[in-house]
PDB file of N, CA and C in Angstrom:
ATOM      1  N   UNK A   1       9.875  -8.820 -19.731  1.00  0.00           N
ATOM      2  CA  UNK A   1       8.667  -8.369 -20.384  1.00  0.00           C
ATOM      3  C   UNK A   1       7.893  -7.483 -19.414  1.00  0.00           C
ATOM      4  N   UNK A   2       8.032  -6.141 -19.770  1.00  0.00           N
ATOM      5  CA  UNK A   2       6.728  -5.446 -19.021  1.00  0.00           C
ATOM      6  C   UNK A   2       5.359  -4.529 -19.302  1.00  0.00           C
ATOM      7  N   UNK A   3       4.982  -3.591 -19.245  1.00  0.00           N
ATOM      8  CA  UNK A   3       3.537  -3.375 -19.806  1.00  0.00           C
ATOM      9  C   UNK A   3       4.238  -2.170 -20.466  1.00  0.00           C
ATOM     10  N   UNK A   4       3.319  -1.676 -21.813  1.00  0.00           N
ATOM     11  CA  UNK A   4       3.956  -0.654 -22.057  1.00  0.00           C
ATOM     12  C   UNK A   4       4.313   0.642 -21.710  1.00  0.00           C
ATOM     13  N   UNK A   5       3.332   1.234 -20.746  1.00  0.00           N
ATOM     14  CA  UNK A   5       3.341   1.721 -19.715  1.00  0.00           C
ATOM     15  C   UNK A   5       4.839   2.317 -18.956  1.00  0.00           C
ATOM     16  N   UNK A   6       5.082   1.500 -18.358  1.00  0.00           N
ATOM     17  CA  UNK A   6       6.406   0.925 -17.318  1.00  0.00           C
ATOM     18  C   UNK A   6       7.585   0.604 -18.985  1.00  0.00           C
ATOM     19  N   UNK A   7       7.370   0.420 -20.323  1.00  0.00           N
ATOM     20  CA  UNK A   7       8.566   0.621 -21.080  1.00  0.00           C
ATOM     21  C   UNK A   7       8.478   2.017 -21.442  1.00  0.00           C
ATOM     22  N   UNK A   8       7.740   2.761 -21.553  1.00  0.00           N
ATOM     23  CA  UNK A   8       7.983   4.102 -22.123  1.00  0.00           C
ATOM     24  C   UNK A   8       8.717   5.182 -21.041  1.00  0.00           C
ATOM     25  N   UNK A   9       8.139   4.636 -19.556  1.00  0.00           N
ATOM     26  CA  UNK A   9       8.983   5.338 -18.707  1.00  0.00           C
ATOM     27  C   UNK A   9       9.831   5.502 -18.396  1.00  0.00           C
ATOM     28  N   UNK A  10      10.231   3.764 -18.231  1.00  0.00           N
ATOM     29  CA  UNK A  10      11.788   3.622 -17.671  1.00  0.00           C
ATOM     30  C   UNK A  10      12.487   3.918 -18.924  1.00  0.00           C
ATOM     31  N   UNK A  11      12.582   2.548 -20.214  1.00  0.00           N
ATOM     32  CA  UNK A  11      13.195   2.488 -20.918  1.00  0.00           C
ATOM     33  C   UNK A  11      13.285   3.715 -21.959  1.00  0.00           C
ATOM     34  N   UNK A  12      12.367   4.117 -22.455  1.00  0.00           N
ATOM     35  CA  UNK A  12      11.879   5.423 -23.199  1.00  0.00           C
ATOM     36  C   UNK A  12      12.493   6.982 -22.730  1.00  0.00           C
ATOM     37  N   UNK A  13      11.490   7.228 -21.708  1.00  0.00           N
ATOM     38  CA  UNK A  13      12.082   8.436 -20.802  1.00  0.00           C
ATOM     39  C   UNK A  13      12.981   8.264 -19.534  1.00  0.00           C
ATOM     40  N   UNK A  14      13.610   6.803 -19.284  1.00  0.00           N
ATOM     41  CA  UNK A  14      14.661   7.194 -18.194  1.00  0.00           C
ATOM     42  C   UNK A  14      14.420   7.713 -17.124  1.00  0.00           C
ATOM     43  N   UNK A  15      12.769   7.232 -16.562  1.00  0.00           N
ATOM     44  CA  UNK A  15      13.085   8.149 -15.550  1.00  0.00           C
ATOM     45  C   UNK A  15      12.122   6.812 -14.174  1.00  0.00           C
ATOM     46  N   UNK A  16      12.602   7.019 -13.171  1.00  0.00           N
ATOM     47  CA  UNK A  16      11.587   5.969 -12.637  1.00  0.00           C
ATOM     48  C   UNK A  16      10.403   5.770 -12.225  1.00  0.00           C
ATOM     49  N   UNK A  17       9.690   4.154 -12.248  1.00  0.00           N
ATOM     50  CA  UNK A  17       8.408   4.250 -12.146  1.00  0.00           C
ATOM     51  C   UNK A  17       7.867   3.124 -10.737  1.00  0.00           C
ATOM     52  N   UNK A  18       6.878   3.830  -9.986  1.00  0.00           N
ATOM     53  CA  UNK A  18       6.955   3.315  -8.819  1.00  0.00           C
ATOM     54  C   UNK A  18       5.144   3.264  -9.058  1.00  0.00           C
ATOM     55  N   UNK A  19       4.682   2.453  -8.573  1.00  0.00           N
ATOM     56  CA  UNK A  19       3.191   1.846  -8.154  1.00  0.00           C
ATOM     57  C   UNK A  19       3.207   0.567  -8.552  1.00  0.00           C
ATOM     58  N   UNK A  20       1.879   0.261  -8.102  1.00  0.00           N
ATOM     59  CA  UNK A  20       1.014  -1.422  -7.792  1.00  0.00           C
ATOM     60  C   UNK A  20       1.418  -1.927  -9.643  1.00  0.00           C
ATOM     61  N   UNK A  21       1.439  -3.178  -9.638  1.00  0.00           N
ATOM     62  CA  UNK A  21       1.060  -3.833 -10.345  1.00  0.00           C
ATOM     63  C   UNK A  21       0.743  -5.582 -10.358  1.00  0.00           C
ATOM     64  N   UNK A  22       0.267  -5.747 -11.611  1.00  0.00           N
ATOM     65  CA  UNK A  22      -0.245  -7.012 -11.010  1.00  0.00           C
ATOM     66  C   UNK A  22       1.080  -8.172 -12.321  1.00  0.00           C
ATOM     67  N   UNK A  23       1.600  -8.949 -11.244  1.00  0.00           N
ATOM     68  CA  UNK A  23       2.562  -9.660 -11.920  1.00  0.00           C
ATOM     69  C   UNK A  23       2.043 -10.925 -12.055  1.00  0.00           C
ATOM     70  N   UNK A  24       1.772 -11.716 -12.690  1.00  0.00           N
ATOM     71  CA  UNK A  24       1.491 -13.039 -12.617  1.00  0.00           C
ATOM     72  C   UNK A  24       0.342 -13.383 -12.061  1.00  0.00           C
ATOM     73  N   UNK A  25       0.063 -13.584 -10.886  1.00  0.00           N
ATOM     74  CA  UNK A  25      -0.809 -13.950 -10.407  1.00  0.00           C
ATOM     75  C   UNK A  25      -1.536 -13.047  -9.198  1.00  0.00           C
ATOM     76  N   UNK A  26      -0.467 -12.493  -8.380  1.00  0.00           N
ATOM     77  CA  UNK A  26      -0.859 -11.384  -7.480  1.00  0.00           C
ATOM     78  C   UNK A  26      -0.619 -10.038  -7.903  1.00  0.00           C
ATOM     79  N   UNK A  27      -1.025  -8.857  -6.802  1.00  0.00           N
ATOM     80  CA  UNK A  27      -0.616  -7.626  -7.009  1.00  0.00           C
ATOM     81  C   UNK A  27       0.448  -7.426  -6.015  1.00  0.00           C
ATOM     82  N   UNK A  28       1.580  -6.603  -6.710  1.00  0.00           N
ATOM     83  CA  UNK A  28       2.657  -6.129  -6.107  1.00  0.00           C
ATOM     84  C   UNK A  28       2.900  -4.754  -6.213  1.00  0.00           C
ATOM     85  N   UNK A  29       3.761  -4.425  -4.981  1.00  0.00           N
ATOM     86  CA  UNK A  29       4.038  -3.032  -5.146  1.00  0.00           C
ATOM     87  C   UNK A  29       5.443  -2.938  -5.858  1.00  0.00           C
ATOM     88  N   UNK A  30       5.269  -2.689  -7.005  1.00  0.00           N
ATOM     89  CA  UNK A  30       6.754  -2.314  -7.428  1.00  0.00           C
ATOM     90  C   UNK A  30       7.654  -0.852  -8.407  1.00  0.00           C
ATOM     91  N   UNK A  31       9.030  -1.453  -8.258  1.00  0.00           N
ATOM     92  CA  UNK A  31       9.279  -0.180  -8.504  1.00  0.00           C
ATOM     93  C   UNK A  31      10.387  -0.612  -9.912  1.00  0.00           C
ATOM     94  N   UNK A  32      10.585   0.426 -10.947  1.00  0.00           N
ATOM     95  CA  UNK A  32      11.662   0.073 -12.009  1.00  0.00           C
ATOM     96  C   UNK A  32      12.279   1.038 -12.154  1.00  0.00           C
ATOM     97  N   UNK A  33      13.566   0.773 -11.896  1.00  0.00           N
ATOM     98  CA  UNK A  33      14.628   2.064 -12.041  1.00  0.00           C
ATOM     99  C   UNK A  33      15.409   1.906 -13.264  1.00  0.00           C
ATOM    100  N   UNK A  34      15.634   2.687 -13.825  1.00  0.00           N
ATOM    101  CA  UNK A  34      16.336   2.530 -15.587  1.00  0.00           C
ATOM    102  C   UNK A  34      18.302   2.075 -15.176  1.00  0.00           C
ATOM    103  N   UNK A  35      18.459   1.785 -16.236  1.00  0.00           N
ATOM    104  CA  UNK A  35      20.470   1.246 -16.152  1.00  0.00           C
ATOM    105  C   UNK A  35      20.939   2.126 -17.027  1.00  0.00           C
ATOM    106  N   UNK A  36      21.562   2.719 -16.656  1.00  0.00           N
ATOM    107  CA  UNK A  36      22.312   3.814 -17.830  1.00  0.00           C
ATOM    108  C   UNK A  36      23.957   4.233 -17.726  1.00  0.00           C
ATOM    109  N   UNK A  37      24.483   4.044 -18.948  1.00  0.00           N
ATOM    110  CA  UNK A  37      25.742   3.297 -19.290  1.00  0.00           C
ATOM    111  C   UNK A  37      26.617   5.425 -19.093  1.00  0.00           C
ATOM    112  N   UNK A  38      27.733   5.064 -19.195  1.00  0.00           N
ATOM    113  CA  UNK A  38      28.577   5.999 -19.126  1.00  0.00           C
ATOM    114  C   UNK A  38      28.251   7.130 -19.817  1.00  0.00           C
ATOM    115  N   UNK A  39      27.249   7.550 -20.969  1.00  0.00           N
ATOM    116  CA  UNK A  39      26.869   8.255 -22.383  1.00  0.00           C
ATOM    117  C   UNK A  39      25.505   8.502 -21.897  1.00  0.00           C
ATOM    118  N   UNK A  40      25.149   8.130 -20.582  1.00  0.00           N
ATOM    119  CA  UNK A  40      23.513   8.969 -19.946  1.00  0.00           C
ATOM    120  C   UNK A  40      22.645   7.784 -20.728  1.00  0.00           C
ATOM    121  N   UNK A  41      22.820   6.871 -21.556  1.00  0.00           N
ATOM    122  CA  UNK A  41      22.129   6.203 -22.674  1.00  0.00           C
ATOM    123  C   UNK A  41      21.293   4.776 -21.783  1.00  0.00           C
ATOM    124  N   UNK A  42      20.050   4.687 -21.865  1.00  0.00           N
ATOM    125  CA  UNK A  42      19.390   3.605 -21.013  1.00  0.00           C
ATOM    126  C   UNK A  42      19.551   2.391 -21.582  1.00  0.00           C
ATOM    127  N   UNK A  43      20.554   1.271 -20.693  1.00  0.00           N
ATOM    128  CA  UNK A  43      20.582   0.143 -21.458  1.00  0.00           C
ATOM    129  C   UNK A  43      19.942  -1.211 -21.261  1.00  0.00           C
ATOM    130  N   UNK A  44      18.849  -1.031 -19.907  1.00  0.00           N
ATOM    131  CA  UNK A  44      18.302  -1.751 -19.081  1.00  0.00           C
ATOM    132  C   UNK A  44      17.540  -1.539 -18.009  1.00  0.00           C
ATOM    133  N   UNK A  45      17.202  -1.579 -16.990  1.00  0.00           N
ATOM    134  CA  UNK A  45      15.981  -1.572 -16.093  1.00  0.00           C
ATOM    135  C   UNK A  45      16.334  -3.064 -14.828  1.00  0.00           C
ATOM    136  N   UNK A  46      16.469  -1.816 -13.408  1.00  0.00           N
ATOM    137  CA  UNK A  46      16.194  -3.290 -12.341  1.00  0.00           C
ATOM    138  C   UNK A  46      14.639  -2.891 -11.821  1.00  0.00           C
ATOM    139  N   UNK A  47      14.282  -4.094 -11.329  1.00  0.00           N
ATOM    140  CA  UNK A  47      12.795  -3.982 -10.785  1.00  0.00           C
ATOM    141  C   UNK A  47      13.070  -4.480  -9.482  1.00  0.00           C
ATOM    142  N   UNK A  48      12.188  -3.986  -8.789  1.00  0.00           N
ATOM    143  CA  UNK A  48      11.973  -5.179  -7.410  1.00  0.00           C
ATOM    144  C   UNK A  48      10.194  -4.954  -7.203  1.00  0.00           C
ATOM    145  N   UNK A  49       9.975  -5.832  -6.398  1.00  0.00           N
ATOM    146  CA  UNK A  49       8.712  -5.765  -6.182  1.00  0.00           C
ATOM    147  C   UNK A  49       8.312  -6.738  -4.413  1.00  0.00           C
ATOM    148  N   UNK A  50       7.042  -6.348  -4.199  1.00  0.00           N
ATOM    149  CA  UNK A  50       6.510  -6.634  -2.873  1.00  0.00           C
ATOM    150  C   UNK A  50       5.451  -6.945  -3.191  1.00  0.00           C
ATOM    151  N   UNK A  51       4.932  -8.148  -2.372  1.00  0.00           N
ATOM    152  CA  UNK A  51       3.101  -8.878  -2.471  1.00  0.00           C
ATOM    153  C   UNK A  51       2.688  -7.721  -1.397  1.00  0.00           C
ATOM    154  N   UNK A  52       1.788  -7.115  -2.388  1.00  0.00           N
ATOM    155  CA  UNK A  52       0.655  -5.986  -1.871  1.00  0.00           C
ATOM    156  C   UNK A  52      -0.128  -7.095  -0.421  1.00  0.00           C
ATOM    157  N   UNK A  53      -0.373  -7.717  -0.710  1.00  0.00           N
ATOM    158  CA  UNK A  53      -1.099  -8.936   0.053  1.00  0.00           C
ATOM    159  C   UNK A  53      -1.023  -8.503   1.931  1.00  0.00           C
ATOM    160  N   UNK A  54       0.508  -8.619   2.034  1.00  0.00           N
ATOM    161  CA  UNK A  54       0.932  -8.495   3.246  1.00  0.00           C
ATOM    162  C   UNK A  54       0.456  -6.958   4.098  1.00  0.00           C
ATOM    163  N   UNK A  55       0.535  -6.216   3.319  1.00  0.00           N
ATOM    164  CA  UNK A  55       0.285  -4.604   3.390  1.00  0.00           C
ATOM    165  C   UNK A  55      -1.191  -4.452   3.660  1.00  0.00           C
ATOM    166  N   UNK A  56      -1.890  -4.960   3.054  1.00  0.00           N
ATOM    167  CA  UNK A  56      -3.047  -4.449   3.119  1.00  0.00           C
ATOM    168  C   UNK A  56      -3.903  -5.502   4.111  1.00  0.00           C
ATOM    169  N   UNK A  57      -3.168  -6.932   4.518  1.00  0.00           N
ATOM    170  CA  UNK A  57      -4.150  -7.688   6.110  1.00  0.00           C
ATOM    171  C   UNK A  57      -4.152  -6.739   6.775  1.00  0.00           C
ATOM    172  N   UNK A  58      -2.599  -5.983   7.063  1.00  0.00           N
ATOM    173  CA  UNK A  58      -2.009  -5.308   8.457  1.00  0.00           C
ATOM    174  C   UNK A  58      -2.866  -3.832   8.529  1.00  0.00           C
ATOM    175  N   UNK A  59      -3.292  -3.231   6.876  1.00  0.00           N
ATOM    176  CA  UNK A  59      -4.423  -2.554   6.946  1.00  0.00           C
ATOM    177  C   UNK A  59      -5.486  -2.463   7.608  1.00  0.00           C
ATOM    178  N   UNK A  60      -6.093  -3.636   7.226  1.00  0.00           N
ATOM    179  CA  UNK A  60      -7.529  -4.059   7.434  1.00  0.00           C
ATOM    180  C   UNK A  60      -7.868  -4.650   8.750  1.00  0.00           C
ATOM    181  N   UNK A  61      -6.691  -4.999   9.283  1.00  0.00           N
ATOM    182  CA  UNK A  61      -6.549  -5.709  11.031  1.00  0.00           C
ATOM    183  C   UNK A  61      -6.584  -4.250  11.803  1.00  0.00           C
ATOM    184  N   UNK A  62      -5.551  -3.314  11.474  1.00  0.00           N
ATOM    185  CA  UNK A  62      -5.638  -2.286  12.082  1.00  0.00           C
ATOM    186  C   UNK A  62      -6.671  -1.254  12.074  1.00  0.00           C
ATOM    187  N   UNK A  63      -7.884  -1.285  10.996  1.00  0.00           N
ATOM    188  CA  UNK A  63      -8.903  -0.444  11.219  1.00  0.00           C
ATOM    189  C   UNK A  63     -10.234  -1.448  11.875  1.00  0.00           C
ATOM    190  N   UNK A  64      -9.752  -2.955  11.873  1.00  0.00           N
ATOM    191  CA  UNK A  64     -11.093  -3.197  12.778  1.00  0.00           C
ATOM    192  C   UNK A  64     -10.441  -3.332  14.253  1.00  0.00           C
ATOM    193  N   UNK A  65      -9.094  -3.401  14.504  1.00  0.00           N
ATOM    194  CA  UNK A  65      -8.917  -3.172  15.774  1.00  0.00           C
ATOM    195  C   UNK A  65      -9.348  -1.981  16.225  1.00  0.00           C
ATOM    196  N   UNK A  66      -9.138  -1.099  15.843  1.00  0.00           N
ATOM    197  CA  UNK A  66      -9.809   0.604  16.546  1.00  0.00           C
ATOM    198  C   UNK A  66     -11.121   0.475  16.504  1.00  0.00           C
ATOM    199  N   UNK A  67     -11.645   0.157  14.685  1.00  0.00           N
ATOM    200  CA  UNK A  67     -13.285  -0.033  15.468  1.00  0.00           C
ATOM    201  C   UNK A  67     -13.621  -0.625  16.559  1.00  0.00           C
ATOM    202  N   UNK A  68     -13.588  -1.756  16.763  1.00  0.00           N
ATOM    203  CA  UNK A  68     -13.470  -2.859  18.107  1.00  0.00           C
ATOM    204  C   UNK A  68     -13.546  -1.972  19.224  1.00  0.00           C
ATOM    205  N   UNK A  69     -12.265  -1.262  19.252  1.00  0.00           N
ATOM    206  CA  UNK A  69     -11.956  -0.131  20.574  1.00  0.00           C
ATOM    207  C   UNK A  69     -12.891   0.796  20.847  1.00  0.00           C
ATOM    208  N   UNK A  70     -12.951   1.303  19.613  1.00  0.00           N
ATOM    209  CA  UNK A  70     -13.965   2.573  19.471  1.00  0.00           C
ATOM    210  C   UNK A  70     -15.536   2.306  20.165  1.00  0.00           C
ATOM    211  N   UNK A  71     -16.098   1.237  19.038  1.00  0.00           N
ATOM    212  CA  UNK A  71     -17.342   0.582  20.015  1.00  0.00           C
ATOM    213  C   UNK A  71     -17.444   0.084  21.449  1.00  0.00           C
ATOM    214  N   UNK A  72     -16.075  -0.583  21.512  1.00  0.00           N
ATOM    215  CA  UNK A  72     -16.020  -1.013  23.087  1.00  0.00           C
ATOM    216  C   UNK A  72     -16.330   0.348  24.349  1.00  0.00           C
ATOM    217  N   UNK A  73     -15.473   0.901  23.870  1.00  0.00           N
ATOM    218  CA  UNK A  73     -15.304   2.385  24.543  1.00  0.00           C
ATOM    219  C   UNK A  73     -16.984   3.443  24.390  1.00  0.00           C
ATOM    220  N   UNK A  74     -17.403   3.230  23.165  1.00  0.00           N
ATOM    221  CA  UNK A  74     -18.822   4.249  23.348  1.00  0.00           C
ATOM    222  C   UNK A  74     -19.426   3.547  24.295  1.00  0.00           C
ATOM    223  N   UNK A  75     -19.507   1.651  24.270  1.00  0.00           N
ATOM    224  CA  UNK A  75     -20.589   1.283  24.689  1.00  0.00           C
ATOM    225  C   UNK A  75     -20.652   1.232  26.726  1.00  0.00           C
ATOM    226  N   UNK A  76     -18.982   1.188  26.812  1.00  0.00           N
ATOM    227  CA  UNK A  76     -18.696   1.751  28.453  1.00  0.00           C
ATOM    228  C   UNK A  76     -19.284   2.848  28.784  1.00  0.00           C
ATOM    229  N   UNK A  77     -19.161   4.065  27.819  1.00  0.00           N
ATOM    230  CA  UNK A  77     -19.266   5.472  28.229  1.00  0.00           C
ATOM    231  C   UNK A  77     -20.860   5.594  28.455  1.00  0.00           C
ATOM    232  N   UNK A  78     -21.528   4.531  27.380  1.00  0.00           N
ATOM    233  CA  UNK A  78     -22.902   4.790  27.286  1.00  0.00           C
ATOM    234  C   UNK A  78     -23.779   4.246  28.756  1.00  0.00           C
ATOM    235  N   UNK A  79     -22.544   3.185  29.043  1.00  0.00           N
ATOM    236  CA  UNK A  79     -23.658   2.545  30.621  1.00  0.00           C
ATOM    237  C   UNK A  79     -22.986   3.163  31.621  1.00  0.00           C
ATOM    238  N   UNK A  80     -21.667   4.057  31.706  1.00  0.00           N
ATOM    239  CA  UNK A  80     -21.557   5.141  32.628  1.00  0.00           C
ATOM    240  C   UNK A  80     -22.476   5.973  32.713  1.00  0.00           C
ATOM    241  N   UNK A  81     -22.589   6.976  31.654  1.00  0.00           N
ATOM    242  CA  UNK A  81     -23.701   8.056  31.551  1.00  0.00           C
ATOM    243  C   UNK A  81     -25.034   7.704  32.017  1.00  0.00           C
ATOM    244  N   UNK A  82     -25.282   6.494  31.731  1.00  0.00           N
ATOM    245  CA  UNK A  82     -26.900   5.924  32.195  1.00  0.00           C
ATOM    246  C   UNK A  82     -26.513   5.820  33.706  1.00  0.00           C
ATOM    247  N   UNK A  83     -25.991   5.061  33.883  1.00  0.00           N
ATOM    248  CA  UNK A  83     -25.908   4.617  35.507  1.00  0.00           C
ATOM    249  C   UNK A  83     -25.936   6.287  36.434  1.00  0.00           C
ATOM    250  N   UNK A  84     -25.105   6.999  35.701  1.00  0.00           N
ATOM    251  CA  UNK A  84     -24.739   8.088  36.315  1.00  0.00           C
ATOM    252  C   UNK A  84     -26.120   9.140  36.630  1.00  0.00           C
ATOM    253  N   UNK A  85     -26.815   9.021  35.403  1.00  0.00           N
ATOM    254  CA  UNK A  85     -28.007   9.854  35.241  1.00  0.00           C
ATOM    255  C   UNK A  85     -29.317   9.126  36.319  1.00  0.00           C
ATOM    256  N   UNK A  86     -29.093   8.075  36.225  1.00  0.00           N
ATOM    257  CA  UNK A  86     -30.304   6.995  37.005  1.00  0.00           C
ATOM    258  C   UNK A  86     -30.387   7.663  38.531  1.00  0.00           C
ATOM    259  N   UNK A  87     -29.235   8.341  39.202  1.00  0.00           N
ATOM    260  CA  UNK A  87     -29.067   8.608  40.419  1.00  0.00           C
ATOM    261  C   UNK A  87     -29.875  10.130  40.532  1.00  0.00           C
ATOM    262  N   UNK A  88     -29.870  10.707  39.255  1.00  0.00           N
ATOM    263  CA  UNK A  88     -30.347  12.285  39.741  1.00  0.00           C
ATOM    264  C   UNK A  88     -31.855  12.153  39.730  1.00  0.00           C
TER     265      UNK A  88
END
């Protein structure tokens, strides 16, 4: 069973369909590629899919790690520059 969407593509137009959706309970990234028999004729559809879940911690870890850095780093540069200026 899939949305109608994802039947008009694969099954309908034969052709494949790749983005997010939400299966059951989570969102996944998935993809449906059509089955087509000796006569070009679509007789089925494989899917696979991935929990979006995992993708998007490793997102969200990786832009507050740089922030982290980023601030760490202005706030060095900022008591260099002071210290530095205090002397002239």
């Amino acid at each position: 069973r899939v949305s109608a969407e994802v039947y008009n593509q694969v099954l309908s137009k034969g052709e494949q369909w790749v983005d997010r959706a939400y299966v059951y309970d989570a969102w996944y990234i998935t993809a449906y590629q059509p089955i087509k028999d000796q006569y070009d004729k679509v007789i089925g559809m494989l899917y696979t899919g991935y929990l979006m879940w995992p993708f998007v911690k490793a997102y969200m870890t990786n832009i507050a790690e740089i922030s982290l850095i980023t601030v760490m780093l202005l706030l060095v540069s900022g008591v260099m520059v002071y210290r530095g200026s205090y002397d002239l």
